[in-house]
N, C-alpha and C. Protein backbone atom coordinates (compact mmCIF):
# COMPACT_ATOMS: atom_id res chain seq x y z
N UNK A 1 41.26 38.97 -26.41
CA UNK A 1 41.84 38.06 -27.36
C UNK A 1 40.75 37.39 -28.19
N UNK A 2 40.31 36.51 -27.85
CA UNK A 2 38.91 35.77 -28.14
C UNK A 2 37.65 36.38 -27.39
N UNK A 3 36.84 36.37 -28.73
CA UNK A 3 35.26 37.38 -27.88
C UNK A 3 34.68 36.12 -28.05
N UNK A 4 34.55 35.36 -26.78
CA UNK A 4 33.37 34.08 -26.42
C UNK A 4 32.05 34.59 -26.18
N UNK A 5 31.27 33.61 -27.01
CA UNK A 5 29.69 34.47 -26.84
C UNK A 5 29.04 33.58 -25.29
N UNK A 6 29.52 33.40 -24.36
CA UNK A 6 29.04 33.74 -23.05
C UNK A 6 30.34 33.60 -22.46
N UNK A 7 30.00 34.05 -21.08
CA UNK A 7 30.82 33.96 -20.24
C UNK A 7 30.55 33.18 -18.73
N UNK A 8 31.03 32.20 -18.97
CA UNK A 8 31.11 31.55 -17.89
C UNK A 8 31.56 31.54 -16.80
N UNK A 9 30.04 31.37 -15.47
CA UNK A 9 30.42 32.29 -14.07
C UNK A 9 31.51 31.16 -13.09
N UNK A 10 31.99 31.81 -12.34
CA UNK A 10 32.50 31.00 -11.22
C UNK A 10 31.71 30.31 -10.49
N UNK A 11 32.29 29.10 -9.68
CA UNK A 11 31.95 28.54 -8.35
C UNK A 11 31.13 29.56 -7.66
N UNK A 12 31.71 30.56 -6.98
CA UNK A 12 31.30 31.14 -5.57
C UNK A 12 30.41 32.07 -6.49
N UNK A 13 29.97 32.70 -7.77
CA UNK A 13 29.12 33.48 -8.05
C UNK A 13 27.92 32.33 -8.37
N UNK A 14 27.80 31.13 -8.57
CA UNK A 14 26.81 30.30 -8.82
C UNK A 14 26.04 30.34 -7.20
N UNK A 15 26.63 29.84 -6.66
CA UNK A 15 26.48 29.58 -4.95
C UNK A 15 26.06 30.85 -4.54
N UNK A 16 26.07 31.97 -4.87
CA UNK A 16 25.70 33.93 -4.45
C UNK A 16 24.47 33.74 -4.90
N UNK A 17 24.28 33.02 -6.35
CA UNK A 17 23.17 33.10 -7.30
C UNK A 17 22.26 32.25 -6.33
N UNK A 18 22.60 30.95 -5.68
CA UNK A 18 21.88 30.24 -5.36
C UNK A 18 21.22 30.79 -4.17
N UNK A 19 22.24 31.47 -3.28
CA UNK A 19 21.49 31.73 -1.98
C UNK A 19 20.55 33.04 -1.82
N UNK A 20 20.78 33.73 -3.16
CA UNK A 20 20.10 34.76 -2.89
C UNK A 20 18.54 34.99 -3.69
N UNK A 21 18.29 33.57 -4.62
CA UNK A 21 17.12 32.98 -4.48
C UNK A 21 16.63 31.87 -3.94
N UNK A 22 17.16 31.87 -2.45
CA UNK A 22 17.18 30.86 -1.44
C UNK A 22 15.59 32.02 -0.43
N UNK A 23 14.76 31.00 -0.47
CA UNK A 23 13.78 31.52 0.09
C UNK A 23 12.54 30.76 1.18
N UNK A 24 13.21 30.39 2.83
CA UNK A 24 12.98 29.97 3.94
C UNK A 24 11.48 29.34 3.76
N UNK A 25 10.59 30.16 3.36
CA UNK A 25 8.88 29.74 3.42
C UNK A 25 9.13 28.14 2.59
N UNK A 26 9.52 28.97 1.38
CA UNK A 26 9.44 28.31 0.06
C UNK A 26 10.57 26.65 0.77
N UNK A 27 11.15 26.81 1.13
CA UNK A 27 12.11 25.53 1.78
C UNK A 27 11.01 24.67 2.63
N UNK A 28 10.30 25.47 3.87
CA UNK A 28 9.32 24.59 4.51
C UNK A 28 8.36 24.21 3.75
N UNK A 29 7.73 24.67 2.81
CA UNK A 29 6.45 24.44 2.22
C UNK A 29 6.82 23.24 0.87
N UNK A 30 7.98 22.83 0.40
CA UNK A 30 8.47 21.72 -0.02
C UNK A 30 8.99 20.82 1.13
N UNK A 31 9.78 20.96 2.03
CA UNK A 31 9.67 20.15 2.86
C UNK A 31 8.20 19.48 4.07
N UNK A 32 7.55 19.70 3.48
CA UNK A 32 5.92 19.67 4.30
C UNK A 32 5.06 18.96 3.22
N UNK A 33 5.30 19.44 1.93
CA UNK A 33 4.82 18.46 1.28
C UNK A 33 5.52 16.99 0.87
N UNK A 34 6.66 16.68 0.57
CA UNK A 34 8.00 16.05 1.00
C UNK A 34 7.00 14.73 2.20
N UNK A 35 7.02 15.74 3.32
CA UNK A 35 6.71 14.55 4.47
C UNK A 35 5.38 14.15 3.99
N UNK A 36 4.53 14.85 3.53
CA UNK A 36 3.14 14.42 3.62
C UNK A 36 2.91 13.44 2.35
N UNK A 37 3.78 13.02 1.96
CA UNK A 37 3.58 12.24 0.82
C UNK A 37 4.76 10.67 1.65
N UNK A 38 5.88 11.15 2.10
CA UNK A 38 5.84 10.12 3.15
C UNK A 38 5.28 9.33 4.10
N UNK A 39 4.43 10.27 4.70
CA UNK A 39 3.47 9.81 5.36
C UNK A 39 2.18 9.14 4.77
N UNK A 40 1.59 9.40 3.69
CA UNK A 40 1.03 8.44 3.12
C UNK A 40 1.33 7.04 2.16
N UNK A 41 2.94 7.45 2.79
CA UNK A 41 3.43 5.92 1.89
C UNK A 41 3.75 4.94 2.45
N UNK A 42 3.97 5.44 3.70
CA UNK A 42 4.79 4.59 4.94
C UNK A 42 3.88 3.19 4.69
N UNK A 43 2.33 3.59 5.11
CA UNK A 43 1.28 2.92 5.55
C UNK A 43 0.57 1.52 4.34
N UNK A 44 1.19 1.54 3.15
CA UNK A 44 1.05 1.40 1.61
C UNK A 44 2.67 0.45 1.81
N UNK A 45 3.23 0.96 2.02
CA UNK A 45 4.94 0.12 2.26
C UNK A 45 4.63 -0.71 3.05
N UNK A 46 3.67 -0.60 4.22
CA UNK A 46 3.65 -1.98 5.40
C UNK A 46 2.80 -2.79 5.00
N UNK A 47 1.88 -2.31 4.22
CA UNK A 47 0.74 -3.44 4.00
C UNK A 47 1.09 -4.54 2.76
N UNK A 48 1.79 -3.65 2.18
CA UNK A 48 2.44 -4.54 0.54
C UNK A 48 3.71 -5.48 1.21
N UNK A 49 4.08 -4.84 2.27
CA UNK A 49 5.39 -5.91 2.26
C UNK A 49 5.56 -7.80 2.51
N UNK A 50 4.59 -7.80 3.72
CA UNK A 50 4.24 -9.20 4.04
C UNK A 50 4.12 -9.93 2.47
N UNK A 51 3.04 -9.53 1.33
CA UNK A 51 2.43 -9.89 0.11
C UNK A 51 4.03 -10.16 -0.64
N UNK A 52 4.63 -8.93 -0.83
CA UNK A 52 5.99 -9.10 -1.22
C UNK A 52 7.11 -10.73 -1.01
N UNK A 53 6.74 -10.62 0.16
CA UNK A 53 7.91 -11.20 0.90
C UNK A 53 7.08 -12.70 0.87
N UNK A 54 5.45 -13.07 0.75
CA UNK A 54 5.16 -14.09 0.75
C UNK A 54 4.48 -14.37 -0.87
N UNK A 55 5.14 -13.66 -2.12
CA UNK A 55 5.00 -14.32 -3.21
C UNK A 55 5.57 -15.26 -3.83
N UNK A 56 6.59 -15.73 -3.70
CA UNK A 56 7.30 -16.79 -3.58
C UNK A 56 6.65 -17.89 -3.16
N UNK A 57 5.81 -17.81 -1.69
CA UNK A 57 5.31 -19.11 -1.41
C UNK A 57 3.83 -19.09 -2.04
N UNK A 58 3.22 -18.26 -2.44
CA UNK A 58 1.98 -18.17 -3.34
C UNK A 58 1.97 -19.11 -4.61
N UNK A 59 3.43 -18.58 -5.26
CA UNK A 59 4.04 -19.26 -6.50
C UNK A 59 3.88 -20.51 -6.57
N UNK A 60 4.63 -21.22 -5.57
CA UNK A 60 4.60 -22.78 -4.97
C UNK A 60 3.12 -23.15 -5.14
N UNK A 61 2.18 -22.41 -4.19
CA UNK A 61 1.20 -22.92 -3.90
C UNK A 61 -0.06 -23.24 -5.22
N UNK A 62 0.33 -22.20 -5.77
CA UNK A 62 -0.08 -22.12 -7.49
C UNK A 62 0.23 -23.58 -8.23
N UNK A 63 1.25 -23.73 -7.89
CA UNK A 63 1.81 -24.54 -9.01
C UNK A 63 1.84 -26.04 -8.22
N UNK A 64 1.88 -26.23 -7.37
CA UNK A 64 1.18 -27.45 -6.49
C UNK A 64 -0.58 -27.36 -6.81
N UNK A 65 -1.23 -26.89 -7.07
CA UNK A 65 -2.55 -26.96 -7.22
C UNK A 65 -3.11 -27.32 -8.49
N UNK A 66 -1.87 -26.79 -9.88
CA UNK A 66 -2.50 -27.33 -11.00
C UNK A 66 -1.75 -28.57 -11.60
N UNK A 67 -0.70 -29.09 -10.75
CA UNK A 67 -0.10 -30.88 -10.86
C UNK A 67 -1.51 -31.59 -10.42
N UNK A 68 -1.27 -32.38 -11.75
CA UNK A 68 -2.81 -32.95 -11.44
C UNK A 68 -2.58 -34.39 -10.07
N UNK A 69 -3.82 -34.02 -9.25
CA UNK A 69 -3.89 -35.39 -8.27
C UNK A 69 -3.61 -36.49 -8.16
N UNK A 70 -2.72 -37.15 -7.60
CA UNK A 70 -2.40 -38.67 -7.23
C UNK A 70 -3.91 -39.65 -7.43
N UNK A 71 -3.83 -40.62 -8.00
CA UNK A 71 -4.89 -41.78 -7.77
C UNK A 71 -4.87 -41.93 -6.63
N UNK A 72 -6.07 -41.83 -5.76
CA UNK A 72 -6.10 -42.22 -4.82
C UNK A 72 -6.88 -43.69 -4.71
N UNK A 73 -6.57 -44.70 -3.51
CA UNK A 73 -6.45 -46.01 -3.56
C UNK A 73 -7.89 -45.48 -2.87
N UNK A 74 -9.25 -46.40 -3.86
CA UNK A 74 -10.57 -46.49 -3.28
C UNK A 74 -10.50 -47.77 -2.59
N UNK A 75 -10.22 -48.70 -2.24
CA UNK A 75 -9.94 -49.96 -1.59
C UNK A 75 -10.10 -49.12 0.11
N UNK A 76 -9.02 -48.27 0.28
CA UNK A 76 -8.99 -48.07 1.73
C UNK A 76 -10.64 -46.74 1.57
N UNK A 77 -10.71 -46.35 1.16
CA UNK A 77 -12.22 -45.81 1.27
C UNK A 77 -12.95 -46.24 1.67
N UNK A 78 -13.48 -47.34 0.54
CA UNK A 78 -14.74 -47.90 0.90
C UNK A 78 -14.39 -48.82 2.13
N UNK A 79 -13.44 -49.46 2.56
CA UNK A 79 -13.55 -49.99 3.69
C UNK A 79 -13.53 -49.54 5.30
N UNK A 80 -13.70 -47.44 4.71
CA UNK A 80 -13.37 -47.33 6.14
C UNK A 80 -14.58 -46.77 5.88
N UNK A 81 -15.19 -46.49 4.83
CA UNK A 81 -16.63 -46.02 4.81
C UNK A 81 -17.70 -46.89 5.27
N UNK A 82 -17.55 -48.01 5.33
CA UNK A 82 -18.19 -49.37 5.59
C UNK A 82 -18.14 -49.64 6.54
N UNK A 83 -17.01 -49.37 7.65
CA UNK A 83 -16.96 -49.52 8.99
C UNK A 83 -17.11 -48.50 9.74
N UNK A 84 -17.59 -47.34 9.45
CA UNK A 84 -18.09 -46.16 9.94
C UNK A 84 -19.71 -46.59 10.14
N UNK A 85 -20.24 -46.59 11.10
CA UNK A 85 -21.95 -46.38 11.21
C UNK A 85 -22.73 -45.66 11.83
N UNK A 86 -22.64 -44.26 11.99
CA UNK A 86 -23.03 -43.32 12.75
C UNK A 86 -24.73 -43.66 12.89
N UNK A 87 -24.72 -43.07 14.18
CA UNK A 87 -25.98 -43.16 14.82
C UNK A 87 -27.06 -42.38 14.12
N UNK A 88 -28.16 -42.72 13.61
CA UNK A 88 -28.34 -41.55 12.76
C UNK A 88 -29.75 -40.81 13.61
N UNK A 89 -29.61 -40.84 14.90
CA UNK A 89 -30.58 -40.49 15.63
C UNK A 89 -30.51 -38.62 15.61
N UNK A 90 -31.58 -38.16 16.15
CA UNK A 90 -31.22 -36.16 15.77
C UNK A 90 -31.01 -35.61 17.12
N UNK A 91 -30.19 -36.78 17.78
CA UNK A 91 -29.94 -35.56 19.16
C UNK A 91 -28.09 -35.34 18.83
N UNK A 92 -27.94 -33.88 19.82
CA UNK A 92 -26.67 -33.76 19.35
C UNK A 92 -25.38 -34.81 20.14
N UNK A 93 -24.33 -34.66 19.98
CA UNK A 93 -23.39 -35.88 20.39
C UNK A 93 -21.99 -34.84 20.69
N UNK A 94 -21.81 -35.10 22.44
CA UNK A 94 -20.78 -34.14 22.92
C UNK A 94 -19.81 -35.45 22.94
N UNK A 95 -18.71 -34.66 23.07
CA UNK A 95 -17.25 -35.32 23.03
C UNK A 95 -16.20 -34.93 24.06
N UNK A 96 -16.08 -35.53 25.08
CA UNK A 96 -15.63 -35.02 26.11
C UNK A 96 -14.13 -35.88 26.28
């Protein structure tokens, strides 16, 4: 009736097509490289994750560091600096 310029195969002749350039070596030797690229990722996945999982508190810590410093009250300084008088002799001093 109609001359279609291809002809389009079936289901089960695609699947014939497939298995009969289905070739066992060729299956292990992608599956072998497959793992071996897993295996060097595993080790790359554990070390990044902690970093991952603690950027969030990095963030914080960032941004607490460049709020600039509270005045601190020199009154209680110098008066505890003043009542400090260490011995200033050069032997050492255990603490038991």
């Amino acid at each position: 009736m109609y001359n279609y310029p291809y002809i389009r195969p079936g289901v089960f002749s695609r699947w014939a097509d497939a298995l009969r350039g289905f070739n066992f070596s060729g299956f292990l030797d992608g599956t072998q490289k497959t793992l071996g690229v897993i295996n060097q990722a595993i080790p790359i996945v554990n070390q990044v994750k902690p970093m991952v999982r603690n950027a969030r508190t990095m963030f914080k810590i960032a941004g607490e560091l460049k709020k600039p410093s509270e005045a601190i009250n020199t009154t209680n300084i110098s008066t505890t600096a003043s009542s400090y008088n260490p011995i200033s002799n050069n032997k050492p001093i255990f603490y038991m």
